[in-house]
C-alpha atoms as a PDB file:
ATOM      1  CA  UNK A   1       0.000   0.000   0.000  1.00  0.00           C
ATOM      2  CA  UNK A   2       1.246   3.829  -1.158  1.00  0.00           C
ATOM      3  CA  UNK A   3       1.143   6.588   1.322  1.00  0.00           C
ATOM      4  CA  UNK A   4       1.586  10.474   1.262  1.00  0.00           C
ATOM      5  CA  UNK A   5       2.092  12.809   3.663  1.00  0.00           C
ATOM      6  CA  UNK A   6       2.265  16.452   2.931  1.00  0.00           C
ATOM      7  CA  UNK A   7       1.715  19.833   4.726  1.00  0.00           C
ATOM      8  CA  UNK A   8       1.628  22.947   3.673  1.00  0.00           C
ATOM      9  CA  UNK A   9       5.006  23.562   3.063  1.00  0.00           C
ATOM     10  CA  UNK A  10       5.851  19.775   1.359  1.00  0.00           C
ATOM     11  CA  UNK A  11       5.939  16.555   1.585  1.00  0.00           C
ATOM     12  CA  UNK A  12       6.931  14.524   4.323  1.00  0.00           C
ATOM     13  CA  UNK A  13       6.921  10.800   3.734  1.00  0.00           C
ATOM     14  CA  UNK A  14       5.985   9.080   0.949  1.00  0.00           C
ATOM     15  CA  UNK A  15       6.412   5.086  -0.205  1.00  0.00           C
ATOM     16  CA  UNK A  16       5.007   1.904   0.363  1.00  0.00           C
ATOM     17  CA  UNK A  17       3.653   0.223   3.654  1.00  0.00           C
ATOM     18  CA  UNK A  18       2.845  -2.372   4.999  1.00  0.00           C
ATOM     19  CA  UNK A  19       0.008  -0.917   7.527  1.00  0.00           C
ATOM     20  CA  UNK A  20      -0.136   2.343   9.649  1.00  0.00           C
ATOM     21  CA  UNK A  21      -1.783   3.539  12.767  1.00  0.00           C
ATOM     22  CA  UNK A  22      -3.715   7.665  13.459  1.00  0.00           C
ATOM     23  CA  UNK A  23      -4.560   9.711  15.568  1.00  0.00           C
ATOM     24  CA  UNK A  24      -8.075   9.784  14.317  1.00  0.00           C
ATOM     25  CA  UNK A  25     -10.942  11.729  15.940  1.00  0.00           C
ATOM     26  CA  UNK A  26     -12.962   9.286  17.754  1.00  0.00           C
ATOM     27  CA  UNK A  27      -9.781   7.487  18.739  1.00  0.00           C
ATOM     28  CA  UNK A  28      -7.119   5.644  17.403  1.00  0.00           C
ATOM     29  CA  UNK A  29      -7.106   3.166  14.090  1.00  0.00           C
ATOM     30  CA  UNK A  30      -4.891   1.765  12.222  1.00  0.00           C
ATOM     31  CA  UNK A  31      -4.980   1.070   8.093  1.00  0.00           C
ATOM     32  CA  UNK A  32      -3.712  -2.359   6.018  1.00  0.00           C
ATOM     33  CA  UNK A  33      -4.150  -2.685   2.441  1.00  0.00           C
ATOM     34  CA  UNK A  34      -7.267  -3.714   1.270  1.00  0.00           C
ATOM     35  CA  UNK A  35      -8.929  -1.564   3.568  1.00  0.00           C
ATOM     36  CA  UNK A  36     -12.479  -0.111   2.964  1.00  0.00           C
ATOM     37  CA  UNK A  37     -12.257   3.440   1.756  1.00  0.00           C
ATOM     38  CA  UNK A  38     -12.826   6.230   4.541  1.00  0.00           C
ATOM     39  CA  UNK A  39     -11.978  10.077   5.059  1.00  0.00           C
ATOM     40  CA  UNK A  40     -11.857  11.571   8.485  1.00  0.00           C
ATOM     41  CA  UNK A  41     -10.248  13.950  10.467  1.00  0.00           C
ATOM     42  CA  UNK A  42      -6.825  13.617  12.682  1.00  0.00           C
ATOM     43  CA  UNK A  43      -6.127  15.066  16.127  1.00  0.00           C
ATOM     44  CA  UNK A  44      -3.020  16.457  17.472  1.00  0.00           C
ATOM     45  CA  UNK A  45      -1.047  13.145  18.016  1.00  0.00           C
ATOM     46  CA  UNK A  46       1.443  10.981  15.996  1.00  0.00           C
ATOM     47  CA  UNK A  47       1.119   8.550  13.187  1.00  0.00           C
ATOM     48  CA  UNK A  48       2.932   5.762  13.557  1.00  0.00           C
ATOM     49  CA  UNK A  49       4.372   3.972   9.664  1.00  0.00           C
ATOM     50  CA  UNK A  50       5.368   0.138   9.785  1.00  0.00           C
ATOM     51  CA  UNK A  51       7.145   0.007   6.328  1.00  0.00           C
ATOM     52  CA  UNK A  52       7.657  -3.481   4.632  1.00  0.00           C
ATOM     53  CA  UNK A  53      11.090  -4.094   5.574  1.00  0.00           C
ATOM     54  CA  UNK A  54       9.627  -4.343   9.792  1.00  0.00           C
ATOM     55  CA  UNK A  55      10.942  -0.734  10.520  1.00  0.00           C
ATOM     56  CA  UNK A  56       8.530   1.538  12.083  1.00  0.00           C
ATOM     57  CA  UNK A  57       8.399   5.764  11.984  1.00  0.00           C
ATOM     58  CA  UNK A  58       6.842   7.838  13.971  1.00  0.00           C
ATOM     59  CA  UNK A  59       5.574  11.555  12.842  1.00  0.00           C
ATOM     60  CA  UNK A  60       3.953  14.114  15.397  1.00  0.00           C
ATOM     61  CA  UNK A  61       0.962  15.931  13.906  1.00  0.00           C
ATOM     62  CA  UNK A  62      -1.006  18.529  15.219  1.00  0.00           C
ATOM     63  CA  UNK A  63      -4.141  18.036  13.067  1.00  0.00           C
ATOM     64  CA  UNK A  64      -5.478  17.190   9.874  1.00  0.00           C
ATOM     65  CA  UNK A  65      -7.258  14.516   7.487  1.00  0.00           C
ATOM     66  CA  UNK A  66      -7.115  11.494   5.940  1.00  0.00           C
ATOM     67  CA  UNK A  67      -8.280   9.754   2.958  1.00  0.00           C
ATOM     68  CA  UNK A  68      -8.429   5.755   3.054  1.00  0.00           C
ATOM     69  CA  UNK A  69      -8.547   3.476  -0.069  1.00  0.00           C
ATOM     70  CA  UNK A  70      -7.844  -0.147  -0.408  1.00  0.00           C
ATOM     71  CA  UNK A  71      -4.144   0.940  -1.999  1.00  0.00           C
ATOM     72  CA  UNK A  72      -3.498   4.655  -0.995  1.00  0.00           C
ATOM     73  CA  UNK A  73      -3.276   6.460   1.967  1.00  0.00           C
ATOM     74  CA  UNK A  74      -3.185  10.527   1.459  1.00  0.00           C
ATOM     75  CA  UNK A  75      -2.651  12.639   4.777  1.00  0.00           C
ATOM     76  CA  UNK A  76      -2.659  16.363   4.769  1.00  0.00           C
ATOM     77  CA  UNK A  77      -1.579  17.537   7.763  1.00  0.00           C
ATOM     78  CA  UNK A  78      -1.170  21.234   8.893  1.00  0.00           C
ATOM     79  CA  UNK A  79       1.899  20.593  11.144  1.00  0.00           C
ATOM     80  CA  UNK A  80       4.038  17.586  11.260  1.00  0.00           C
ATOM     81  CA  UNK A  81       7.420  16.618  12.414  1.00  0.00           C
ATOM     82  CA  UNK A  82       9.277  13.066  11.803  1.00  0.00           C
ATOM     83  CA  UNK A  83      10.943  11.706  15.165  1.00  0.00           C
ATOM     84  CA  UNK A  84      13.651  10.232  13.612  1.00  0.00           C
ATOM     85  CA  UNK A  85      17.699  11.334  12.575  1.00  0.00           C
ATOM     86  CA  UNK A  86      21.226   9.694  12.003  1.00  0.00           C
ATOM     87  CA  UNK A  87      22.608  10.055  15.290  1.00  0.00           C
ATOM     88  CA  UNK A  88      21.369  11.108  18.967  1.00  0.00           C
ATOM     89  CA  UNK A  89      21.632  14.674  18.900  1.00  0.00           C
ATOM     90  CA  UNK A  90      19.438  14.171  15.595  1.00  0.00           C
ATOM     91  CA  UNK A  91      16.951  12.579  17.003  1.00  0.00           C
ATOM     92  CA  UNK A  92      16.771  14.663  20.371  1.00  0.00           C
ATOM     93  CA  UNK A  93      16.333  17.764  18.554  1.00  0.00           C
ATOM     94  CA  UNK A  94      13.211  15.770  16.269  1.00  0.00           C
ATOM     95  CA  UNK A  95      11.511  14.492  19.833  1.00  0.00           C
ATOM     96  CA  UNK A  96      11.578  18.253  21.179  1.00  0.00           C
ATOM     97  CA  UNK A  97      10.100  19.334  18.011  1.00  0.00           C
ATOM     98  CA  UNK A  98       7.217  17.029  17.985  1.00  0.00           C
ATOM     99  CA  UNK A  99       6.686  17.995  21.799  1.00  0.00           C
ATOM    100  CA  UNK A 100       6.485  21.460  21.249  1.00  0.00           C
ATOM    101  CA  UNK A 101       4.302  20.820  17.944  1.00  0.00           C
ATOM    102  CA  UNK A 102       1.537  19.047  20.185  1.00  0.00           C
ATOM    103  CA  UNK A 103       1.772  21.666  23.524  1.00  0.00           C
ATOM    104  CA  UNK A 104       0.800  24.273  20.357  1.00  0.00           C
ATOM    105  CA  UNK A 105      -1.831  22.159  19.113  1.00  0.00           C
ATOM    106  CA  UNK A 106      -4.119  21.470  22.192  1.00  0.00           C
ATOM    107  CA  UNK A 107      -4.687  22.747  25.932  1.00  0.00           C
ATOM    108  CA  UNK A 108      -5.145  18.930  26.805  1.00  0.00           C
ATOM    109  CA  UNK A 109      -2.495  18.028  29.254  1.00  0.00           C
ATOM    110  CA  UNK A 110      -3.315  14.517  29.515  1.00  0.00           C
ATOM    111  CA  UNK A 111      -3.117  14.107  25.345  1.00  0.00           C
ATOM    112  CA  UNK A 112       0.725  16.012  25.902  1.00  0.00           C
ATOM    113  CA  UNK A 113       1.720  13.867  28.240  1.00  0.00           C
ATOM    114  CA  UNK A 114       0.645  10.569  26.567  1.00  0.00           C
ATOM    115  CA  UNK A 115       2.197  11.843  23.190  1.00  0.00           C
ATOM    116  CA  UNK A 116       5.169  12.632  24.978  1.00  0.00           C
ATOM    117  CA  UNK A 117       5.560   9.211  26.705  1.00  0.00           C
ATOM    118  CA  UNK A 118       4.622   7.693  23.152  1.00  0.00           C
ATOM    119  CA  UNK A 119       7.087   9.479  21.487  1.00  0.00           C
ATOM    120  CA  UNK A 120       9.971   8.885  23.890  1.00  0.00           C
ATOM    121  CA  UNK A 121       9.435   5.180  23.941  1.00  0.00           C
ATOM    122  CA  UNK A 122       9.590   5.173  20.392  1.00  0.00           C
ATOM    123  CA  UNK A 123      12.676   7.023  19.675  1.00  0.00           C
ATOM    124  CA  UNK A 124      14.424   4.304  22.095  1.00  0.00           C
ATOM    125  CA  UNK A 125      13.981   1.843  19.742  1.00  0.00           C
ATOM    126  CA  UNK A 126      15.279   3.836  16.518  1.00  0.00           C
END
């Protein structure tokens, strides 16, 4: 399965997939080819990209929407940031990013704090 990822100022990840997971509105869901078509809107949270080779990456949204079809995912996002980079410092500087990107994007503490811990556990295992 294709997906694309853009914001307003470019795109941000694009290739093939083997399933990924969104913040969506009513909750959390994830997407494998074949499945049935759908558009809805994203919350302030992060997408999380399993790609066919097993490896997984993470990107920190603020909000947007997403458009489901058995073979193509499009996102448009207004915000996003990858958490990923080559070395430590890299990937340090991408976490505080995507932190700062979700305290702008909501008042909700509790949604911070569980992006936050999300996020962190994540990057541990890049």
């Amino acid at each position: 399965m294709k997906i694309d990822i853009v914001t307003p100022l470019g795109r941000i990840f694009q290739g093939e997939i083997k399933e990924a997971t969104f913040p969506g509105i009513e909750g959390e869901f994830g997407v494998l080819d074949g499945h049935a078509p759908l558009v809805t809107t994203l919350n302030p949270g992060v997408i999380t990209i399993k790609k066919n080779d097993g490896k997984e990456e993470l990107i920190a949204i603020n909000w947007g929407y997403v458009e489901v079809t058995p073979d193509h995912v499009n996102v448009l996002v207004d915000g996003a940031v990858p958490v990923s980079g080559s070395s430590e410092s890299e990937i340090a500087e991408a976490i505080e990013k995507a932190k700062q990107l979700i305290k702008d994007a909501t008042d909700s503490d509790a949604l911070v704090a569980a992006v936050e811990a999300r996020i962190e556990s994540a990057a541990r295992n890049l």
